[in-house]
PDB file of N, CA and C in Angstrom:
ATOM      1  N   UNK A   1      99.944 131.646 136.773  1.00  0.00           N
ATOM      2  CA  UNK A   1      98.699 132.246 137.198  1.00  0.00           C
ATOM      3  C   UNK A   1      97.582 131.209 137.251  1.00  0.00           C
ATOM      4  N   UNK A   2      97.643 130.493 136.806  1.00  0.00           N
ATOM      5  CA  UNK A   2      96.295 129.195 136.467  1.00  0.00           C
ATOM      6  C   UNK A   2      96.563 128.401 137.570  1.00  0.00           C
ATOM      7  N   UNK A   3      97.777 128.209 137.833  1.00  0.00           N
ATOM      8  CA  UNK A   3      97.714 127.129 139.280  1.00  0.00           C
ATOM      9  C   UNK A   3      97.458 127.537 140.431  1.00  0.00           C
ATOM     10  N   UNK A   4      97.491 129.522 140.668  1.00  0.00           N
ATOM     11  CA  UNK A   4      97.242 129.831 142.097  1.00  0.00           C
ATOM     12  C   UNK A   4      95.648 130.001 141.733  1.00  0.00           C
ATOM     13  N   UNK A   5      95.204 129.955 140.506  1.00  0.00           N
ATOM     14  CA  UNK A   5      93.287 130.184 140.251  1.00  0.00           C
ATOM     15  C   UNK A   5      92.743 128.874 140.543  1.00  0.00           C
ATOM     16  N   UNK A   6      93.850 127.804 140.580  1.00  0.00           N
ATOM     17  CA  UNK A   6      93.355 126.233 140.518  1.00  0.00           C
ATOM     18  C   UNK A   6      93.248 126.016 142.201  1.00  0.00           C
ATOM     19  N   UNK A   7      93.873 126.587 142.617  1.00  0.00           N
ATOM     20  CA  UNK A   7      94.796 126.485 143.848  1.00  0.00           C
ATOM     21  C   UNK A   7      93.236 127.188 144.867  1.00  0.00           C
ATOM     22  N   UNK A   8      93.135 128.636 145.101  1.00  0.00           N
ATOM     23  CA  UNK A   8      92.120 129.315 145.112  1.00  0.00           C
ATOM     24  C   UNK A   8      90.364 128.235 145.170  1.00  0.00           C
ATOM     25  N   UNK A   9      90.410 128.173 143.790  1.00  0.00           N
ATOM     26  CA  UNK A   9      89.455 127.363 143.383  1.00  0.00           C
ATOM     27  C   UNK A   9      89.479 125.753 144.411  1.00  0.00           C
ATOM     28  N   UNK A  10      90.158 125.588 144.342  1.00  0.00           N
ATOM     29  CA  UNK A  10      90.082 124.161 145.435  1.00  0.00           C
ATOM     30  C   UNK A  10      89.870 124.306 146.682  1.00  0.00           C
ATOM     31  N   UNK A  11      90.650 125.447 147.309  1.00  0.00           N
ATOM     32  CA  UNK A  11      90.252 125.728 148.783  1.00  0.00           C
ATOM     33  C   UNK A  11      89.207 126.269 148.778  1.00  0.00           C
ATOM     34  N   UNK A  12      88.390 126.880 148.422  1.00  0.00           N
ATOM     35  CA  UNK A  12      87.319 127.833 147.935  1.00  0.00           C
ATOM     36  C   UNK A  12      85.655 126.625 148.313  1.00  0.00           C
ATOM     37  N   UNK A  13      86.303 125.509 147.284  1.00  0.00           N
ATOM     38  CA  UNK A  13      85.382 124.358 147.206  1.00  0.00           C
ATOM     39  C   UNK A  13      85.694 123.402 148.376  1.00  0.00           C
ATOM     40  N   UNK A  14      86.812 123.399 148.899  1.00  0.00           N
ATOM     41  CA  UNK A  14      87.015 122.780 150.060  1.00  0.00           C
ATOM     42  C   UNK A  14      86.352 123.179 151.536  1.00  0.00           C
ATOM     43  N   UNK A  15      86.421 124.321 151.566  1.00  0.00           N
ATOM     44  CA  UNK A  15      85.726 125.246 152.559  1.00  0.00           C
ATOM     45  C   UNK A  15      83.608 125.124 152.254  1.00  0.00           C
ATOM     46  N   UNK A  16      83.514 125.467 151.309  1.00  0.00           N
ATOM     47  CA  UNK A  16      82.283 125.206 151.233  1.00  0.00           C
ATOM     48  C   UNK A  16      81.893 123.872 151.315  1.00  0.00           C
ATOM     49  N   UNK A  17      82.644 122.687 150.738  1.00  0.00           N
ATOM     50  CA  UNK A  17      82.016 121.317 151.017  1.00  0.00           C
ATOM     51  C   UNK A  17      82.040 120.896 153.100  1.00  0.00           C
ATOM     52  N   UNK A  18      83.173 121.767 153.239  1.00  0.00           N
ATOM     53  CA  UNK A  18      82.998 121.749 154.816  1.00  0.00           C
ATOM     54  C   UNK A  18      82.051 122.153 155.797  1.00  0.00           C
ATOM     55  N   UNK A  19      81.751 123.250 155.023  1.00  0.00           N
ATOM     56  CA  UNK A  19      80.114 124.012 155.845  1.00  0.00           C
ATOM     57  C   UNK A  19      78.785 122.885 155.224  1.00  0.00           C
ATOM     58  N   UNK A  20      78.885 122.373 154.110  1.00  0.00           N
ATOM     59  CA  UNK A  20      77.944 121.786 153.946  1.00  0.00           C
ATOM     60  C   UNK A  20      78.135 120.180 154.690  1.00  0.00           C
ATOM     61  N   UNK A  21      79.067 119.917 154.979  1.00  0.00           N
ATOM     62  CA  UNK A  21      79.127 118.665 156.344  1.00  0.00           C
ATOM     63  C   UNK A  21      78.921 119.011 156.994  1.00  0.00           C
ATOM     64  N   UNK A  22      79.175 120.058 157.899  1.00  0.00           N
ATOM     65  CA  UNK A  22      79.106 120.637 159.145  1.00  0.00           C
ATOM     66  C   UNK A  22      77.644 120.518 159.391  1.00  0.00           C
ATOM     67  N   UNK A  23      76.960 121.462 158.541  1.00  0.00           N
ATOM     68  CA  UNK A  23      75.007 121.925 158.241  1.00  0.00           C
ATOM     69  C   UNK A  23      74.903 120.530 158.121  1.00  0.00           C
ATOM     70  N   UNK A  24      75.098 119.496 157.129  1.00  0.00           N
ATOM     71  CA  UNK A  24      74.260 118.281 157.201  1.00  0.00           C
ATOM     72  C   UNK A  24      74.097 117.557 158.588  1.00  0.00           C
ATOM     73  N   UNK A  25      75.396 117.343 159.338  1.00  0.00           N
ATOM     74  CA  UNK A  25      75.638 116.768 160.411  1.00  0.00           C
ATOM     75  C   UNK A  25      74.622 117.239 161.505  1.00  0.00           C
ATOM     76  N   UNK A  26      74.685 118.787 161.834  1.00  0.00           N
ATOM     77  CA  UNK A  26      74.311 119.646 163.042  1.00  0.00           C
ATOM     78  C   UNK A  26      72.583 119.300 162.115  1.00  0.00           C
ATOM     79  N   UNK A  27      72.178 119.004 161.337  1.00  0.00           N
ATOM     80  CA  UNK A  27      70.796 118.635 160.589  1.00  0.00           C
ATOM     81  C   UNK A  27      70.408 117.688 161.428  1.00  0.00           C
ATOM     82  N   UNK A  28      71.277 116.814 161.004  1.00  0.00           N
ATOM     83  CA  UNK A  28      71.020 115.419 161.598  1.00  0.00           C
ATOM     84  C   UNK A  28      70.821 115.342 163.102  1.00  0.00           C
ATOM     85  N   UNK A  29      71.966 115.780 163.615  1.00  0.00           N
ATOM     86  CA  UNK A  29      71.471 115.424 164.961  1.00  0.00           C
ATOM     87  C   UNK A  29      70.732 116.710 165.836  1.00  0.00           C
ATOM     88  N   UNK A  30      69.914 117.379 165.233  1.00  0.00           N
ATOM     89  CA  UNK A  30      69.152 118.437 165.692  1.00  0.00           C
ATOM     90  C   UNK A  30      67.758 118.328 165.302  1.00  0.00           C
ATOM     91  N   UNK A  31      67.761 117.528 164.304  1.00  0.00           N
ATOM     92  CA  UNK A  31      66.651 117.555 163.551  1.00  0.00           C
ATOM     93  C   UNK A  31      65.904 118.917 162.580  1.00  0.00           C
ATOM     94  N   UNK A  32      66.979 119.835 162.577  1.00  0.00           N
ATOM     95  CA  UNK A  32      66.808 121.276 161.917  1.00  0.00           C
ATOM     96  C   UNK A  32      66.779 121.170 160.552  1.00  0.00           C
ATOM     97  N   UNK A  33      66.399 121.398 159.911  1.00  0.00           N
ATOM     98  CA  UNK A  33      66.365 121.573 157.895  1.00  0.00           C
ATOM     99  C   UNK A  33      68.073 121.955 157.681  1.00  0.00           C
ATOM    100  N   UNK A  34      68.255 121.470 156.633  1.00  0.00           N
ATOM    101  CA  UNK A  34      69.842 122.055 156.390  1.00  0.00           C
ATOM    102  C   UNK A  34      69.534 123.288 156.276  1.00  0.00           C
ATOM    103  N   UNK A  35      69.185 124.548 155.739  1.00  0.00           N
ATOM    104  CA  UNK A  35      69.444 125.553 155.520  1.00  0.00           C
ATOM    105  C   UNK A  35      69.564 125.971 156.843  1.00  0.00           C
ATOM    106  N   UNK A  36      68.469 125.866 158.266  1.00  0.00           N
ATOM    107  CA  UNK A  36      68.737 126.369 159.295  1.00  0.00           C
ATOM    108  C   UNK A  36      70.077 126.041 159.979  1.00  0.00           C
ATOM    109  N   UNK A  37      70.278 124.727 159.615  1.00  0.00           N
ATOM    110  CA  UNK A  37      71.672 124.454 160.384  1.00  0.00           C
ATOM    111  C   UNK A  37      73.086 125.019 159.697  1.00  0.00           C
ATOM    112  N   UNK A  38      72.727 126.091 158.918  1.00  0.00           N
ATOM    113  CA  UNK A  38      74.014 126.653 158.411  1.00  0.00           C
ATOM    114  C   UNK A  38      74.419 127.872 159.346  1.00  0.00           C
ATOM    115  N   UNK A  39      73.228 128.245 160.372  1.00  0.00           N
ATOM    116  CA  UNK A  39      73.249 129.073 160.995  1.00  0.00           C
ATOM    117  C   UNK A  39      74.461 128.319 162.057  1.00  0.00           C
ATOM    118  N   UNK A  40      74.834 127.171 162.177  1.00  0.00           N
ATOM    119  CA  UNK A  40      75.162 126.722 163.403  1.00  0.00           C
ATOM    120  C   UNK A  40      76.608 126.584 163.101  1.00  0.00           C
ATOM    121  N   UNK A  41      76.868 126.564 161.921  1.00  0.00           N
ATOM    122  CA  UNK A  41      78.475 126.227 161.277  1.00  0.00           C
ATOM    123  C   UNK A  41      79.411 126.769 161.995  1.00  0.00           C
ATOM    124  N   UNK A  42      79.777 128.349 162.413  1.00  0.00           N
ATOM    125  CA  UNK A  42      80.715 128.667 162.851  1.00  0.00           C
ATOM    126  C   UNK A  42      80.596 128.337 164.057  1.00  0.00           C
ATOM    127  N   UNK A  43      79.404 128.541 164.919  1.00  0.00           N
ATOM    128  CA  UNK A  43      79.958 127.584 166.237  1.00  0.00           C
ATOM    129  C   UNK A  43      80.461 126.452 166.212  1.00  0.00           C
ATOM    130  N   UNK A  44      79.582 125.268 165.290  1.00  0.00           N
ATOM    131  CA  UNK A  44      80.669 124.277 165.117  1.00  0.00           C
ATOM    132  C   UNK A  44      81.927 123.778 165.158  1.00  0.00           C
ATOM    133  N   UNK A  45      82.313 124.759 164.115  1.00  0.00           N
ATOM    134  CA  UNK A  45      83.922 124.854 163.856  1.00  0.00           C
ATOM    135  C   UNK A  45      84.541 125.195 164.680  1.00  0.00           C
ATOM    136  N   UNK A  46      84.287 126.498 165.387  1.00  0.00           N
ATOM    137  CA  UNK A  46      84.948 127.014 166.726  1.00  0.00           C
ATOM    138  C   UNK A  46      85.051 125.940 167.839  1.00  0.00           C
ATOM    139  N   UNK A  47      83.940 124.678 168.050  1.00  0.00           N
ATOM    140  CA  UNK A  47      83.834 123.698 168.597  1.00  0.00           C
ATOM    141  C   UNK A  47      85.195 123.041 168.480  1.00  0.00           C
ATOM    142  N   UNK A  48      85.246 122.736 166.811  1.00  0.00           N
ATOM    143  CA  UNK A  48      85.901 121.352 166.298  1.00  0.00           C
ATOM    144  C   UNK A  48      87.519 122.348 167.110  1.00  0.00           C
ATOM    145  N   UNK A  49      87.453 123.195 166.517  1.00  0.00           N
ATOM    146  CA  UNK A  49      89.198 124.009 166.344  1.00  0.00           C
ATOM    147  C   UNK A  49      89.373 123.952 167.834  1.00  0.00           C
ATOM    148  N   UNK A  50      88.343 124.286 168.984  1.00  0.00           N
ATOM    149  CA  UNK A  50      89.128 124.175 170.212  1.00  0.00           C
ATOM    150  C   UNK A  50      89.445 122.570 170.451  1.00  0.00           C
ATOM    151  N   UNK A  51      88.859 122.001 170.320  1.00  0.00           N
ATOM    152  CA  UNK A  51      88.657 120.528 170.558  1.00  0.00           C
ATOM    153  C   UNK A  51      89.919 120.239 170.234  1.00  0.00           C
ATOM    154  N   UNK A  52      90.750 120.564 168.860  1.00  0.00           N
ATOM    155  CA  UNK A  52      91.651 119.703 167.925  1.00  0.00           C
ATOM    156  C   UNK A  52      93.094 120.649 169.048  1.00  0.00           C
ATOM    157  N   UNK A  53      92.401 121.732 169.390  1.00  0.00           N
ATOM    158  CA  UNK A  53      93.706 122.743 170.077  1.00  0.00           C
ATOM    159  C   UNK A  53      94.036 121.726 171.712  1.00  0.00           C
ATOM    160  N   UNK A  54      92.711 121.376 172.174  1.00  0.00           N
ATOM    161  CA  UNK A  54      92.756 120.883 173.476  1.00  0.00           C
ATOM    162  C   UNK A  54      93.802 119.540 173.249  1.00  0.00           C
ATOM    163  N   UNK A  55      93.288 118.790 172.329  1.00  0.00           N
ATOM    164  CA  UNK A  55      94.650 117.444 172.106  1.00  0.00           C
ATOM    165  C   UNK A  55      95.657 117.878 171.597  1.00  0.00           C
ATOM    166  N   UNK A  56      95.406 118.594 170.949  1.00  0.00           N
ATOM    167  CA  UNK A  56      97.821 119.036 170.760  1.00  0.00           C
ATOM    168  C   UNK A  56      97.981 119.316 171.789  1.00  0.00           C
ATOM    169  N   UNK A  57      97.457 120.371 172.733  1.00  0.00           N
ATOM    170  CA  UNK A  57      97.745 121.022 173.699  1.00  0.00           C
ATOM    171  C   UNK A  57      98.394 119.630 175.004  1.00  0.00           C
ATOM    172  N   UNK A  58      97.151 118.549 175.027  1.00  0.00           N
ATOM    173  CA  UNK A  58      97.737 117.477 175.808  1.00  0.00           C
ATOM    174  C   UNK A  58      98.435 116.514 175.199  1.00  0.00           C
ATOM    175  N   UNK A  59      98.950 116.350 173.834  1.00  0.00           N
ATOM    176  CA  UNK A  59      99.497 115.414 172.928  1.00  0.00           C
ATOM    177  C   UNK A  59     101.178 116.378 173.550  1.00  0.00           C
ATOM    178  N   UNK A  60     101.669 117.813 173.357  1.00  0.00           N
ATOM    179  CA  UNK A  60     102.581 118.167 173.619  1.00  0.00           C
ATOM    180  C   UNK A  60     102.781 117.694 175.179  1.00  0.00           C
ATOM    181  N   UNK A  61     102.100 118.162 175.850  1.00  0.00           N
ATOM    182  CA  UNK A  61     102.315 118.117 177.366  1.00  0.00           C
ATOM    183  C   UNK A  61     103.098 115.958 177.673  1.00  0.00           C
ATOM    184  N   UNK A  62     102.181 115.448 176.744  1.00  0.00           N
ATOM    185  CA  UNK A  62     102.389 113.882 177.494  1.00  0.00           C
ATOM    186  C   UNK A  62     103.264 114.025 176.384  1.00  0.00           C
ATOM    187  N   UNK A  63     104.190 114.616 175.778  1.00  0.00           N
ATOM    188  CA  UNK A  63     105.417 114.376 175.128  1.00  0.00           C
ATOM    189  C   UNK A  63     106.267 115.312 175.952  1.00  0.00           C
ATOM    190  N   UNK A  64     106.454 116.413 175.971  1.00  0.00           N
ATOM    191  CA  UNK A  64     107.313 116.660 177.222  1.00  0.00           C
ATOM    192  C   UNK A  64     107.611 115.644 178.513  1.00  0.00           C
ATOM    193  N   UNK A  65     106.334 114.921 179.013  1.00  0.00           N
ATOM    194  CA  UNK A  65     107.079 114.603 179.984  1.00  0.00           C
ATOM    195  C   UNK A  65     107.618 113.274 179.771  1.00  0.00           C
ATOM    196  N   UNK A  66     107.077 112.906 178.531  1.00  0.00           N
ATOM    197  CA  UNK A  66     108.400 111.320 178.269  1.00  0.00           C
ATOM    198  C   UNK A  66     109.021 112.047 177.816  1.00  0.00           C
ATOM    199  N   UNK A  67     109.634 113.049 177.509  1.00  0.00           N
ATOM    200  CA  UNK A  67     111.256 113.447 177.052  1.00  0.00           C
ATOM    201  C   UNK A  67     112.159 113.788 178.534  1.00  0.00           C
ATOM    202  N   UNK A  68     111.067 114.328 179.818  1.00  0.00           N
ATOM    203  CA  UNK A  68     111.514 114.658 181.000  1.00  0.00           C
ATOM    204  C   UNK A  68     111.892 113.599 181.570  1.00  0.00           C
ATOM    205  N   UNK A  69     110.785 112.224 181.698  1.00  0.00           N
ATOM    206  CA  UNK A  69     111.360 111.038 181.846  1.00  0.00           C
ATOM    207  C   UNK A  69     112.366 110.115 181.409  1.00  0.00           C
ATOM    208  N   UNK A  70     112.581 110.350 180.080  1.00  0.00           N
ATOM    209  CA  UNK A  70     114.132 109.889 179.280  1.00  0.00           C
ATOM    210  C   UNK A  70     115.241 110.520 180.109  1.00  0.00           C
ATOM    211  N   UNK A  71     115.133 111.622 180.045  1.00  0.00           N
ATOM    212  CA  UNK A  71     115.975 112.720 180.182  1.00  0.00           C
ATOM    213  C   UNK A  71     116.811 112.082 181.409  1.00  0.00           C
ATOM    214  N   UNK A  72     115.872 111.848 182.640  1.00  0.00           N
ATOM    215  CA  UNK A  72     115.824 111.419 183.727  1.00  0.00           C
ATOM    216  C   UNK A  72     116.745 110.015 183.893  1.00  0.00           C
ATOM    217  N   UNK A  73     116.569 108.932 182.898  1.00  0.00           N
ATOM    218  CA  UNK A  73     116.936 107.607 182.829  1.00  0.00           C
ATOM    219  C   UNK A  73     118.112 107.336 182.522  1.00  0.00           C
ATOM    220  N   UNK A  74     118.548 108.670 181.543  1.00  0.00           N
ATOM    221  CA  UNK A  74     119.932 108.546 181.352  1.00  0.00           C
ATOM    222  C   UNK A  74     120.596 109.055 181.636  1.00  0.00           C
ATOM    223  N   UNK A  75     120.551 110.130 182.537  1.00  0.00           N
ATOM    224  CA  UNK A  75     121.123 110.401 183.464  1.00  0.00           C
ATOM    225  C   UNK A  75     121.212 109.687 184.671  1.00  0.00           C
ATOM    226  N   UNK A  76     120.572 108.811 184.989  1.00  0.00           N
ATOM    227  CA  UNK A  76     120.768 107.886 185.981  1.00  0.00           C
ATOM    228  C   UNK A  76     121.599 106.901 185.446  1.00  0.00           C
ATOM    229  N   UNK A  77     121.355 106.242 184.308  1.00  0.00           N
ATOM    230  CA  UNK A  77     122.206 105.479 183.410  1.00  0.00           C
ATOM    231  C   UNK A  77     123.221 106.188 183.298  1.00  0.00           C
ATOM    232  N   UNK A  78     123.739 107.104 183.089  1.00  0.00           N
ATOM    233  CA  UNK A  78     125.150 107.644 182.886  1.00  0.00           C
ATOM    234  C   UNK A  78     126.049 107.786 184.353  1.00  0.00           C
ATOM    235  N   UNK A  79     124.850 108.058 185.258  1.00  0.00           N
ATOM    236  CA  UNK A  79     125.658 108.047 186.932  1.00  0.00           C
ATOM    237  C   UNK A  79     126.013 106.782 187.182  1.00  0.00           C
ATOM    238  N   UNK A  80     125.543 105.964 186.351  1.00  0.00           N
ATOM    239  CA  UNK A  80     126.379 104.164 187.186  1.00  0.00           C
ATOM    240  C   UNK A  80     127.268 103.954 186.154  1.00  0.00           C
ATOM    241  N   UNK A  81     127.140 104.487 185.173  1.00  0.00           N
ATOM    242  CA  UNK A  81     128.054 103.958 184.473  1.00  0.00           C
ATOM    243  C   UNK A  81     129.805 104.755 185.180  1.00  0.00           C
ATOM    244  N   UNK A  82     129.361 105.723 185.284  1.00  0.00           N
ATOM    245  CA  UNK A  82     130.870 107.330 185.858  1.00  0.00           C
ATOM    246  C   UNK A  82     131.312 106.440 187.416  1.00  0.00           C
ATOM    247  N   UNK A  83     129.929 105.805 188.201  1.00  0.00           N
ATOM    248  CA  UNK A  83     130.402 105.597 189.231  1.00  0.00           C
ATOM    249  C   UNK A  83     131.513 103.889 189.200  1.00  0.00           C
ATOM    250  N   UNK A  84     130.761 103.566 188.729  1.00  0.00           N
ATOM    251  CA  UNK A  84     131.444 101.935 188.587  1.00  0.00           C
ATOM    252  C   UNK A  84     132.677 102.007 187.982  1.00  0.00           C
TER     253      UNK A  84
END
């Protein structure tokens, strides 16, 4: 029981030290007081999370197609080898 309260407790503090980067940052470059820029956090995040979705999204895609392009090479490599 103490390690899922430890456990809890860390994400808990992890999440809040995140809104308070988020607010300092959106401070900074807004020039807003931190407290106002806490108003801005969840857009933020919704920012960061599509952002991080948009590069997997093209990190998968330019890995599919070097696996399409392998795919491709050795099968050409395997046709000279069957033909010769």
């Amino acid at each position: 029981m103490g390690a899922f309260r430890t456990l809890l407790l860390l994400t808990a503090g992890a999440a809040v030290g995140g809104a308070v980067l988020v607010a300092y940052r959106v401070s900074q470059e807004t020039g807003k007081p931190l407290l106002e820029a806490f108003a801005d956090v969840p857009a933020e995040g919704r920012k960061v999370l599509c952002g991080l979705a948009d590069r997997a999204r093209d990190a998968f895609e330019y890995g599919r197609q070097m696996y399409q392009q392998k795919q491709e090479e050795l099968e050409e490599q395997l046709n000279s080898w069957t033909s010769s």
